[in-house]
PDB file of N, CA and C in Angstrom:
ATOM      1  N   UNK A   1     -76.021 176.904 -44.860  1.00  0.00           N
ATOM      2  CA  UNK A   1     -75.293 178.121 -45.119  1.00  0.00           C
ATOM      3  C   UNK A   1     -75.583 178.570 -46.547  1.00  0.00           C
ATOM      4  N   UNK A   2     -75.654 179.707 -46.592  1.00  0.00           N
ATOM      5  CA  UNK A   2     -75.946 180.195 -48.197  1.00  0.00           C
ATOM      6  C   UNK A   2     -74.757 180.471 -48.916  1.00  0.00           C
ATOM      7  N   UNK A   3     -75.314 180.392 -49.997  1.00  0.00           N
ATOM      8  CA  UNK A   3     -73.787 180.422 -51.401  1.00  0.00           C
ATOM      9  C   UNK A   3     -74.599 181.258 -51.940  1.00  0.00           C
ATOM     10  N   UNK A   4     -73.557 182.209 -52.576  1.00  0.00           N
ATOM     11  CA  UNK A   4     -73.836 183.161 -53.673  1.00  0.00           C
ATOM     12  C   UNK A   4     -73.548 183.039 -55.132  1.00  0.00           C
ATOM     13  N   UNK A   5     -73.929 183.220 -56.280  1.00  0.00           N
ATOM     14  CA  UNK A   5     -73.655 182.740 -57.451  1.00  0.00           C
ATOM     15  C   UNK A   5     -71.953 182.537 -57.399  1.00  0.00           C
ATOM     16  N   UNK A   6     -71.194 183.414 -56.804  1.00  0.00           N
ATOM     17  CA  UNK A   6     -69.751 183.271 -57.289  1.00  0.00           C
ATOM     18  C   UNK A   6     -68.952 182.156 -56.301  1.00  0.00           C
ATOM     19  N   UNK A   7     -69.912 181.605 -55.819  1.00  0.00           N
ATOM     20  CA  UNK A   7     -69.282 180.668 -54.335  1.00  0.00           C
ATOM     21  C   UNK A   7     -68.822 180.660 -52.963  1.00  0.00           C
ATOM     22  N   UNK A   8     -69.138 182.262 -53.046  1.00  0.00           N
ATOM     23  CA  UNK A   8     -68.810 182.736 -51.694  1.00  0.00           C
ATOM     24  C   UNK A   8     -69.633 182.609 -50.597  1.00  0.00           C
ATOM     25  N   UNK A   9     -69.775 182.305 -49.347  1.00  0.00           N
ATOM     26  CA  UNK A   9     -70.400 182.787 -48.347  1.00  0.00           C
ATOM     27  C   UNK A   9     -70.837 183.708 -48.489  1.00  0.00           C
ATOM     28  N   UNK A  10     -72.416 183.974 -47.952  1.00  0.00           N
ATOM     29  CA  UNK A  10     -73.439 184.912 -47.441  1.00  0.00           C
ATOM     30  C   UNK A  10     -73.958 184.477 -46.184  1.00  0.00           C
ATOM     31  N   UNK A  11     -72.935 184.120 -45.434  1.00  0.00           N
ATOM     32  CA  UNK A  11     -73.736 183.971 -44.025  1.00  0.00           C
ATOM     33  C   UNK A  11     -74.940 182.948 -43.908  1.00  0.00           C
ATOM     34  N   UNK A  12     -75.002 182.597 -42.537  1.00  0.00           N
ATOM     35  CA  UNK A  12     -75.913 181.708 -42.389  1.00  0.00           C
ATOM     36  C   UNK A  12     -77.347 181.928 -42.764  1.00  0.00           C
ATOM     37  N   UNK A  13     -78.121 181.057 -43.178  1.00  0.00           N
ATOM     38  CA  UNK A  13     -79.515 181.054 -43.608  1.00  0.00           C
ATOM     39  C   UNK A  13     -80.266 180.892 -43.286  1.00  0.00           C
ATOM     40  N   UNK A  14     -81.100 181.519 -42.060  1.00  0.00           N
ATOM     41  CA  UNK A  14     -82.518 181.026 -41.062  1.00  0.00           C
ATOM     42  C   UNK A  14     -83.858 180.978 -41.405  1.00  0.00           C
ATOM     43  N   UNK A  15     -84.081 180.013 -42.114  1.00  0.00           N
ATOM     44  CA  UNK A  15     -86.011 180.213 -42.145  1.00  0.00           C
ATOM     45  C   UNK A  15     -86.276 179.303 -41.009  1.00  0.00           C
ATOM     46  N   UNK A  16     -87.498 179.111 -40.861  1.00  0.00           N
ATOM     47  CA  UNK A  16     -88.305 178.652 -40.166  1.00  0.00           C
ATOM     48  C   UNK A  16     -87.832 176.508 -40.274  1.00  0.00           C
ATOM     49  N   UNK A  17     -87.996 176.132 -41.471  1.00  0.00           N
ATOM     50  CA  UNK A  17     -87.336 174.917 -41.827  1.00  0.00           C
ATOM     51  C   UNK A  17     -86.522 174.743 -40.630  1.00  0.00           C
ATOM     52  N   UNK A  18     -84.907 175.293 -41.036  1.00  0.00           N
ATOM     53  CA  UNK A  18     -83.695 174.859 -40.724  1.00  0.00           C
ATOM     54  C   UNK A  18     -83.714 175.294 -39.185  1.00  0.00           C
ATOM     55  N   UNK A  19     -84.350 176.182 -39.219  1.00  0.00           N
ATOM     56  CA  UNK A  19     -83.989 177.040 -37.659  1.00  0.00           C
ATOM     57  C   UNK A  19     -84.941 175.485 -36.455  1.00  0.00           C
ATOM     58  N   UNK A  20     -85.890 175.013 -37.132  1.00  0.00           N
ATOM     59  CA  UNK A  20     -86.725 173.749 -36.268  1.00  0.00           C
ATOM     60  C   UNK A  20     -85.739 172.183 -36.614  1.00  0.00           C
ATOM     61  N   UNK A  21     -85.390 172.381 -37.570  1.00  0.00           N
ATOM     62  CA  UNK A  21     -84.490 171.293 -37.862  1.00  0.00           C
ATOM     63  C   UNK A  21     -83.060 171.427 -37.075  1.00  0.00           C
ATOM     64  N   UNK A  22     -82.507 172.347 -36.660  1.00  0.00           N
ATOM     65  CA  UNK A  22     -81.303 172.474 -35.926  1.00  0.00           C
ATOM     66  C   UNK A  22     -81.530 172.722 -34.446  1.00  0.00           C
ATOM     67  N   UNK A  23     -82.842 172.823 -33.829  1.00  0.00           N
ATOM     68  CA  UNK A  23     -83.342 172.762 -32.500  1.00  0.00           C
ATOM     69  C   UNK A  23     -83.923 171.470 -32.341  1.00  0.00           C
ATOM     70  N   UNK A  24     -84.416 170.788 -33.280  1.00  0.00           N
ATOM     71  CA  UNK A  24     -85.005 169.372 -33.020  1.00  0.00           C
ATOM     72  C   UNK A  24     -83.570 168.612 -33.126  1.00  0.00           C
ATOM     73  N   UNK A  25     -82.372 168.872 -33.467  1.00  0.00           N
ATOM     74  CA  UNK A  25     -81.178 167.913 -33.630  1.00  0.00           C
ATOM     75  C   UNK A  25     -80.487 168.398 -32.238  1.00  0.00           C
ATOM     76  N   UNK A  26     -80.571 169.311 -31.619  1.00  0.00           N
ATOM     77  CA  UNK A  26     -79.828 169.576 -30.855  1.00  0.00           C
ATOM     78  C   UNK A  26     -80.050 168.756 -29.655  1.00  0.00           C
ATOM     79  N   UNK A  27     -78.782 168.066 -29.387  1.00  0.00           N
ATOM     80  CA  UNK A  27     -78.934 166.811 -28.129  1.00  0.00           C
ATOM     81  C   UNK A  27     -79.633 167.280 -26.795  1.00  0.00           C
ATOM     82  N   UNK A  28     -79.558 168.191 -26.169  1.00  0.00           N
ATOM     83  CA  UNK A  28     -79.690 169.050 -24.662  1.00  0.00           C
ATOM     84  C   UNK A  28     -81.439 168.967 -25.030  1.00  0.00           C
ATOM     85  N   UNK A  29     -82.160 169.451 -26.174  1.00  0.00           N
ATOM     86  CA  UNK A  29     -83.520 169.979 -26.882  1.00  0.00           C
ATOM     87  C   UNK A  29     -84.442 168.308 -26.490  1.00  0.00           C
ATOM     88  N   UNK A  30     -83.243 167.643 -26.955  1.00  0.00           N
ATOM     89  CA  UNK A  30     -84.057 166.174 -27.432  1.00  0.00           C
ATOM     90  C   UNK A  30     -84.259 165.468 -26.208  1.00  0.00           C
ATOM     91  N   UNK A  31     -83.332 165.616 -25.549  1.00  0.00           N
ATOM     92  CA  UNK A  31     -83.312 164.488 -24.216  1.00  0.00           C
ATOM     93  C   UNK A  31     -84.311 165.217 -23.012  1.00  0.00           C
ATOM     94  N   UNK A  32     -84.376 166.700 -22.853  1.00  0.00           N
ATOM     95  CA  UNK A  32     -85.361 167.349 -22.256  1.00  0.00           C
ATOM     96  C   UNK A  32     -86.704 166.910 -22.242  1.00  0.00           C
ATOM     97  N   UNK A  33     -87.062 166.539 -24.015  1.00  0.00           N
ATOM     98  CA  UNK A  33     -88.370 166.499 -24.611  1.00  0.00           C
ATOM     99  C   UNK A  33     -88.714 165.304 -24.093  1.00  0.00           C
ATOM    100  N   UNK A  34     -87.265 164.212 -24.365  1.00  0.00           N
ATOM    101  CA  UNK A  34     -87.361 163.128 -23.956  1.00  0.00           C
ATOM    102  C   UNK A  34     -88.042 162.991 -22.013  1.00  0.00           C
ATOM    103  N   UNK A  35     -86.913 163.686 -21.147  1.00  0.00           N
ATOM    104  CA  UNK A  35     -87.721 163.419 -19.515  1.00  0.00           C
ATOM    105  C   UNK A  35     -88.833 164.153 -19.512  1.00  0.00           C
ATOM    106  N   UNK A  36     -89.315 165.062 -20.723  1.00  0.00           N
ATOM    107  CA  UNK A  36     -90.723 165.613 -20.119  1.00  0.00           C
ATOM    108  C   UNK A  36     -91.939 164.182 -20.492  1.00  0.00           C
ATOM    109  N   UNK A  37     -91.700 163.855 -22.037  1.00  0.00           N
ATOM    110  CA  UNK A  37     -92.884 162.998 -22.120  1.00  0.00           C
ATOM    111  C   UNK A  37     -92.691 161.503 -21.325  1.00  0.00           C
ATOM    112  N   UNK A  38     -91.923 161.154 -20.868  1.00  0.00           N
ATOM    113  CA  UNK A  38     -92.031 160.259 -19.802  1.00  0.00           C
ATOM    114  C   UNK A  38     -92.572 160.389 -18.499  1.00  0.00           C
ATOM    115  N   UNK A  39     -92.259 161.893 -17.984  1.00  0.00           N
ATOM    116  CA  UNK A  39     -92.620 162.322 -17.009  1.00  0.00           C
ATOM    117  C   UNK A  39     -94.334 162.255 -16.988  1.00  0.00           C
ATOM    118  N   UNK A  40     -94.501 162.844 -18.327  1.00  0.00           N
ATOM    119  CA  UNK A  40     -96.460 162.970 -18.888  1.00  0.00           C
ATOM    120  C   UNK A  40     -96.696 161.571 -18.671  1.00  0.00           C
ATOM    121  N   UNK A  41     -96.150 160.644 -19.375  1.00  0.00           N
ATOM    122  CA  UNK A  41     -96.452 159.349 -19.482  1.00  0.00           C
ATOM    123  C   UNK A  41     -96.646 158.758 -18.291  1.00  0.00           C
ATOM    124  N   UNK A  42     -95.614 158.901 -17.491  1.00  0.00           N
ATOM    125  CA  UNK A  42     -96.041 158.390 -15.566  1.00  0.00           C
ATOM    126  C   UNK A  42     -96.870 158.987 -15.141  1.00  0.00           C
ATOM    127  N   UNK A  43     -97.296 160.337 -15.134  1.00  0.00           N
ATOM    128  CA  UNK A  43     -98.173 160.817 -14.782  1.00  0.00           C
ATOM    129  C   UNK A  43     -99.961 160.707 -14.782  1.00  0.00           C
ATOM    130  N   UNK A  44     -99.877 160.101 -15.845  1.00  0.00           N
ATOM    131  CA  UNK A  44    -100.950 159.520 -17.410  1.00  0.00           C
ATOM    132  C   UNK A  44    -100.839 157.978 -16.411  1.00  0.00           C
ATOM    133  N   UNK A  45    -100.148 157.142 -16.265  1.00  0.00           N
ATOM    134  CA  UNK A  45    -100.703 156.263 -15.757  1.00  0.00           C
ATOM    135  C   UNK A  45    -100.860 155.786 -14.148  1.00  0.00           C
ATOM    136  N   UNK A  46    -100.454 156.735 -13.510  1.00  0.00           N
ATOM    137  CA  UNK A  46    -100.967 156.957 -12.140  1.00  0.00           C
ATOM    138  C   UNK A  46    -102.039 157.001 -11.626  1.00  0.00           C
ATOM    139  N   UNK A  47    -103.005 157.452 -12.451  1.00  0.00           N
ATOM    140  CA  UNK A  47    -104.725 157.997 -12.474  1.00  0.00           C
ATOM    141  C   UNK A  47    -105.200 156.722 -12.679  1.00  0.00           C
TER     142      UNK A  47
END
């Protein structure tokens, strides 16, 4: 969240950073990522 010299709120702060850092933390994001590369991974050793 951003601060302004006098301490106040200016609303939330989106760059590119925080906006990948708060989608890579998000539990629902992670566990998805998680059944896809397992899914790759079984797939990968089926062949």
């Amino acid at each position: 969240m951003g601060v302004t010299g006098n301490g106040k709120r200016s609303g939330w702060v989106y760059n590119k950073k925080t906006l990948k850092a708060s989608i890579d933390n998000n539990h629902f994001v992670r566990n998805t990522r998680k059944k896809l590369m397992e899914e790759k991974l079984r797939k990968k050793l089926q062949k």
